[in-house]
N, C-alpha and C. Protein backbone atom coordinates (compact mmCIF):
# COMPACT_ATOMS: atom_id res chain seq x y z
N UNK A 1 -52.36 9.95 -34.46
CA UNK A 1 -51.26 9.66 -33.60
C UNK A 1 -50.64 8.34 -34.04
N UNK A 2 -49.17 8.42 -34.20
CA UNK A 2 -48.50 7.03 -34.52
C UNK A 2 -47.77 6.39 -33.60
N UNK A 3 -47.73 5.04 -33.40
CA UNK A 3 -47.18 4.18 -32.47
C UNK A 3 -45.93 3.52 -32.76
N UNK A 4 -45.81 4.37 -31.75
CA UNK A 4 -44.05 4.00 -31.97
C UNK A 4 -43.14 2.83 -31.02
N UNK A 5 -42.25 2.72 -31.21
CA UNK A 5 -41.32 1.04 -30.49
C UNK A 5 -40.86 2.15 -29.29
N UNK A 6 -40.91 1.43 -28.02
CA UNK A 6 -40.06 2.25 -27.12
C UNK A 6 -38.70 2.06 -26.82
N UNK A 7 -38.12 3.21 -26.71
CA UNK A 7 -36.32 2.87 -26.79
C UNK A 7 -35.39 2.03 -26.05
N UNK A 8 -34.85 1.36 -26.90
CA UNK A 8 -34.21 0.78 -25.88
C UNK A 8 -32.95 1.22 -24.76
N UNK A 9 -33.21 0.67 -23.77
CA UNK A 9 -32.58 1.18 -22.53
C UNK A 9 -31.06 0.18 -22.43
N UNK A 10 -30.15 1.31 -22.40
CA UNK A 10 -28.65 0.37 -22.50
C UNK A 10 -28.38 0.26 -21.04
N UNK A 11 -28.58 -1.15 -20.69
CA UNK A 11 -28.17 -1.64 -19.77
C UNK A 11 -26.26 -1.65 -19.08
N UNK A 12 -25.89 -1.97 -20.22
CA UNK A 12 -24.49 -2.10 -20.32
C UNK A 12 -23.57 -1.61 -19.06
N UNK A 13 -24.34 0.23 -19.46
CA UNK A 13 -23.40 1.15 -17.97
C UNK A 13 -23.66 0.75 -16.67
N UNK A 14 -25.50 0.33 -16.54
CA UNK A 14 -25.67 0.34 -15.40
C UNK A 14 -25.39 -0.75 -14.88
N UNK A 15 -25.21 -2.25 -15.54
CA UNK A 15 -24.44 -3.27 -15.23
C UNK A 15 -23.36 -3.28 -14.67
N UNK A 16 -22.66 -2.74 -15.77
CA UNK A 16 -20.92 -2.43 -15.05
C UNK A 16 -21.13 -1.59 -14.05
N UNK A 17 -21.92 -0.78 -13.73
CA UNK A 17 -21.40 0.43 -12.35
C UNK A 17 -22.10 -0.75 -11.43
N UNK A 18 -23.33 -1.72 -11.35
CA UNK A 18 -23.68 -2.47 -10.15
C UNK A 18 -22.26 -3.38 -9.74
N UNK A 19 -21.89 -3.91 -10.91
CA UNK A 19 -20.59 -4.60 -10.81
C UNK A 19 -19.55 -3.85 -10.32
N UNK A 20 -19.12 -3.04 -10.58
CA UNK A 20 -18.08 -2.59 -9.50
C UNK A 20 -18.27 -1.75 -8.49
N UNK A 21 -19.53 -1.52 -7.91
CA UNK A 21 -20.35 -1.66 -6.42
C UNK A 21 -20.08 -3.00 -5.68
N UNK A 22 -20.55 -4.03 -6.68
CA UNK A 22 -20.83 -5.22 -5.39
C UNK A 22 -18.90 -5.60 -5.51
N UNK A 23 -18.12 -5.42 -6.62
CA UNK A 23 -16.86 -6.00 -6.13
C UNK A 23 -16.03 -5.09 -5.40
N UNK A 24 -15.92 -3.72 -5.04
CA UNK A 24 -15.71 -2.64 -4.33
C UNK A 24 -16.41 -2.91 -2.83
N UNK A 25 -17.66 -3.86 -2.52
CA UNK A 25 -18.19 -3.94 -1.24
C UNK A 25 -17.26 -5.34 -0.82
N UNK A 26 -16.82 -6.15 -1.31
CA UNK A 26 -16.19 -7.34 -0.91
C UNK A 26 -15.10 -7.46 -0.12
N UNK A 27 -15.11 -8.05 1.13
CA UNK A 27 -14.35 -7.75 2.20
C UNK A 27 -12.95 -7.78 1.82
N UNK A 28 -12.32 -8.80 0.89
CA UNK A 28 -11.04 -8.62 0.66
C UNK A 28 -10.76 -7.50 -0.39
N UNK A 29 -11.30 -6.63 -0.85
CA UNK A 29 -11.04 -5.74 -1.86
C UNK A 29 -10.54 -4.73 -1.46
N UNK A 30 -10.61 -3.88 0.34
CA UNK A 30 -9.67 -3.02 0.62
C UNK A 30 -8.65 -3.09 0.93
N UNK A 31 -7.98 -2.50 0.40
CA UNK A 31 -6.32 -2.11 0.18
C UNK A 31 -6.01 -2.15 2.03
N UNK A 32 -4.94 -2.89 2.34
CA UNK A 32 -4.50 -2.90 3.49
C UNK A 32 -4.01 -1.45 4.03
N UNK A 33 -4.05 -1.51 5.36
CA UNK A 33 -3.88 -0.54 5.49
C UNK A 33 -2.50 -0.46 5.79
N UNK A 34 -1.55 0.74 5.85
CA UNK A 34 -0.29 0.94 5.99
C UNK A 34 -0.26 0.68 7.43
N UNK A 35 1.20 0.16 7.84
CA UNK A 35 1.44 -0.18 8.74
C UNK A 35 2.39 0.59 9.52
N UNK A 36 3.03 1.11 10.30
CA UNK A 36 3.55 2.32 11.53
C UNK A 36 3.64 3.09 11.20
N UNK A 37 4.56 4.80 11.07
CA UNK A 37 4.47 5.94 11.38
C UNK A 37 4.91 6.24 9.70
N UNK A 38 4.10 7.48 9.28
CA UNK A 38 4.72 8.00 8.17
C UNK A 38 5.35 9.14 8.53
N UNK A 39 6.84 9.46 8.53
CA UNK A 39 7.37 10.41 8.05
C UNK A 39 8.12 11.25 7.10
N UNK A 40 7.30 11.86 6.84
CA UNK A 40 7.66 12.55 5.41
C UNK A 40 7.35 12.01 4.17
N UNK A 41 8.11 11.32 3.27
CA UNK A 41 7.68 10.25 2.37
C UNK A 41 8.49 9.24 2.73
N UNK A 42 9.14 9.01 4.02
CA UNK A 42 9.41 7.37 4.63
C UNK A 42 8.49 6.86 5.53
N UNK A 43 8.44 5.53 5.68
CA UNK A 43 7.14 4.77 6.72
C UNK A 43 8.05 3.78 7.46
N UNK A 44 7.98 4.24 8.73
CA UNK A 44 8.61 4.05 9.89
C UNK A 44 8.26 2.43 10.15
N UNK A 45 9.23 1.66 10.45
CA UNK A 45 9.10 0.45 10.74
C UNK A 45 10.07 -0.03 11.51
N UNK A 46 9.57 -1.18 12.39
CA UNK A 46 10.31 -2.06 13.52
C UNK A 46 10.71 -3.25 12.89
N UNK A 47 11.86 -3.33 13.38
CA UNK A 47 12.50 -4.53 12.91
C UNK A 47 13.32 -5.02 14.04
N UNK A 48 13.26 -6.86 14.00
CA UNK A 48 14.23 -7.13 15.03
C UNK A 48 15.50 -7.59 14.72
N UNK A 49 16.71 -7.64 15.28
CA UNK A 49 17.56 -7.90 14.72
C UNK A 49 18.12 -9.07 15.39
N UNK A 50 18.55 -10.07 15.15
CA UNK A 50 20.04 -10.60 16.38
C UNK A 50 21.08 -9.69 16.83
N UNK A 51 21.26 -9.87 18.39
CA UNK A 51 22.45 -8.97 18.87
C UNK A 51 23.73 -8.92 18.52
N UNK A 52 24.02 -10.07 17.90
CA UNK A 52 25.50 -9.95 17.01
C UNK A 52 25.55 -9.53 15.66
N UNK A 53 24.56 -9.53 15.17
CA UNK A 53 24.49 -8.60 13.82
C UNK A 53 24.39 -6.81 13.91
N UNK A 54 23.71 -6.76 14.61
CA UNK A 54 23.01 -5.39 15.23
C UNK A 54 24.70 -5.02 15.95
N UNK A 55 25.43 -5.41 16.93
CA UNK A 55 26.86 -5.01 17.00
C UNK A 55 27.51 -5.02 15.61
N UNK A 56 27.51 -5.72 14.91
CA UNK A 56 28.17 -5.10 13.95
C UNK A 56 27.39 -4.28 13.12
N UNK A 57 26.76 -4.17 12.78
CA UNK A 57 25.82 -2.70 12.47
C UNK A 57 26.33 -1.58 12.93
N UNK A 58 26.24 -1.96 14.28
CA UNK A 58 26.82 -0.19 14.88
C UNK A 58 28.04 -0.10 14.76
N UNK A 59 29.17 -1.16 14.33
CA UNK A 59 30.54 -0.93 14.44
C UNK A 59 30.61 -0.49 12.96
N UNK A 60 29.96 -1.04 11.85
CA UNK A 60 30.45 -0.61 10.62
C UNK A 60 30.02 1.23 10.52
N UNK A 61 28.76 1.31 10.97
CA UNK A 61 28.02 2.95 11.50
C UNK A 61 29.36 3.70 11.86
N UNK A 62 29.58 2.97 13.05
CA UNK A 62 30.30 3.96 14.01
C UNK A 62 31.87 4.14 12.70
N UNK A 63 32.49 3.02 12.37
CA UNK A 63 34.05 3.81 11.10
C UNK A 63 32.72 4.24 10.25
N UNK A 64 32.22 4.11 9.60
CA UNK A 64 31.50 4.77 8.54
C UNK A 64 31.09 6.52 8.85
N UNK A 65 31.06 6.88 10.14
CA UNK A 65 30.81 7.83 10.26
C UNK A 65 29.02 8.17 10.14
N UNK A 66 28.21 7.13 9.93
CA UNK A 66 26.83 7.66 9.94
C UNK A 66 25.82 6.71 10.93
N UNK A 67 24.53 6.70 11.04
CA UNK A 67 24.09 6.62 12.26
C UNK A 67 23.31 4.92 11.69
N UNK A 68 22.96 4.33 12.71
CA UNK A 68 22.64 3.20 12.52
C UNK A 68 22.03 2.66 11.43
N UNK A 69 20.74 3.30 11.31
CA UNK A 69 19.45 3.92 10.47
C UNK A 69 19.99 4.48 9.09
N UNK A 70 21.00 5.06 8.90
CA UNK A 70 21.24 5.38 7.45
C UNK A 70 22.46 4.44 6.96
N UNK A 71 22.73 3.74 7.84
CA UNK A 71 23.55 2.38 7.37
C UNK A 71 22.90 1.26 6.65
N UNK A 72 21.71 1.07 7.67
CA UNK A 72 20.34 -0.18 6.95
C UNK A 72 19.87 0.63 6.45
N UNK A 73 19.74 1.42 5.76
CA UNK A 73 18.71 2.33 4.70
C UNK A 73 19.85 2.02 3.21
N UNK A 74 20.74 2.37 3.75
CA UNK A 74 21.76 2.41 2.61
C UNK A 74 21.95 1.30 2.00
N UNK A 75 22.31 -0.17 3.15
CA UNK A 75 22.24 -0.83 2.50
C UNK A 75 21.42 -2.12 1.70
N UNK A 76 20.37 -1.30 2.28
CA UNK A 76 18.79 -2.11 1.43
C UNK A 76 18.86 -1.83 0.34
């Protein structure tokens, strides 16, 4: 019987997979979460406005012919 060297064991993978375990467990590492309503592929959000801007909002809406919401959409 001959005696042989035992193989070496590549650490490498299992390093890197502990490593991105412990930086995947770190409290700031999850992705925030989305914030109000998804509809469709838009995400619904509140916004406040001043009341003299917001009047003219609805006055440019109202000759423009379209609704509040696709006025500030449009012109973002």
């Amino acid at each position: 019987m001959a005696i042989t060297m035992p193989k070496k064991k590549t650490t490498a993978a299992i390093d890197q997979a502990a490593a991105d375990a412990f930086i995947a467990g770190a409290p700031d590492s999850i992705a925030p979460k989305a914030r109000g309503v998804k509809k469709g592929n838009k995400q619904q959000i509140s916004l406040t406005i001043a009341p003299g801007l917001l009047l003219k909002i609805d006055e440019l809406a109202e000759q423009l012919g379209q609704s509040r919401a696709a006025l500030i959409h449009m012109k973002i």
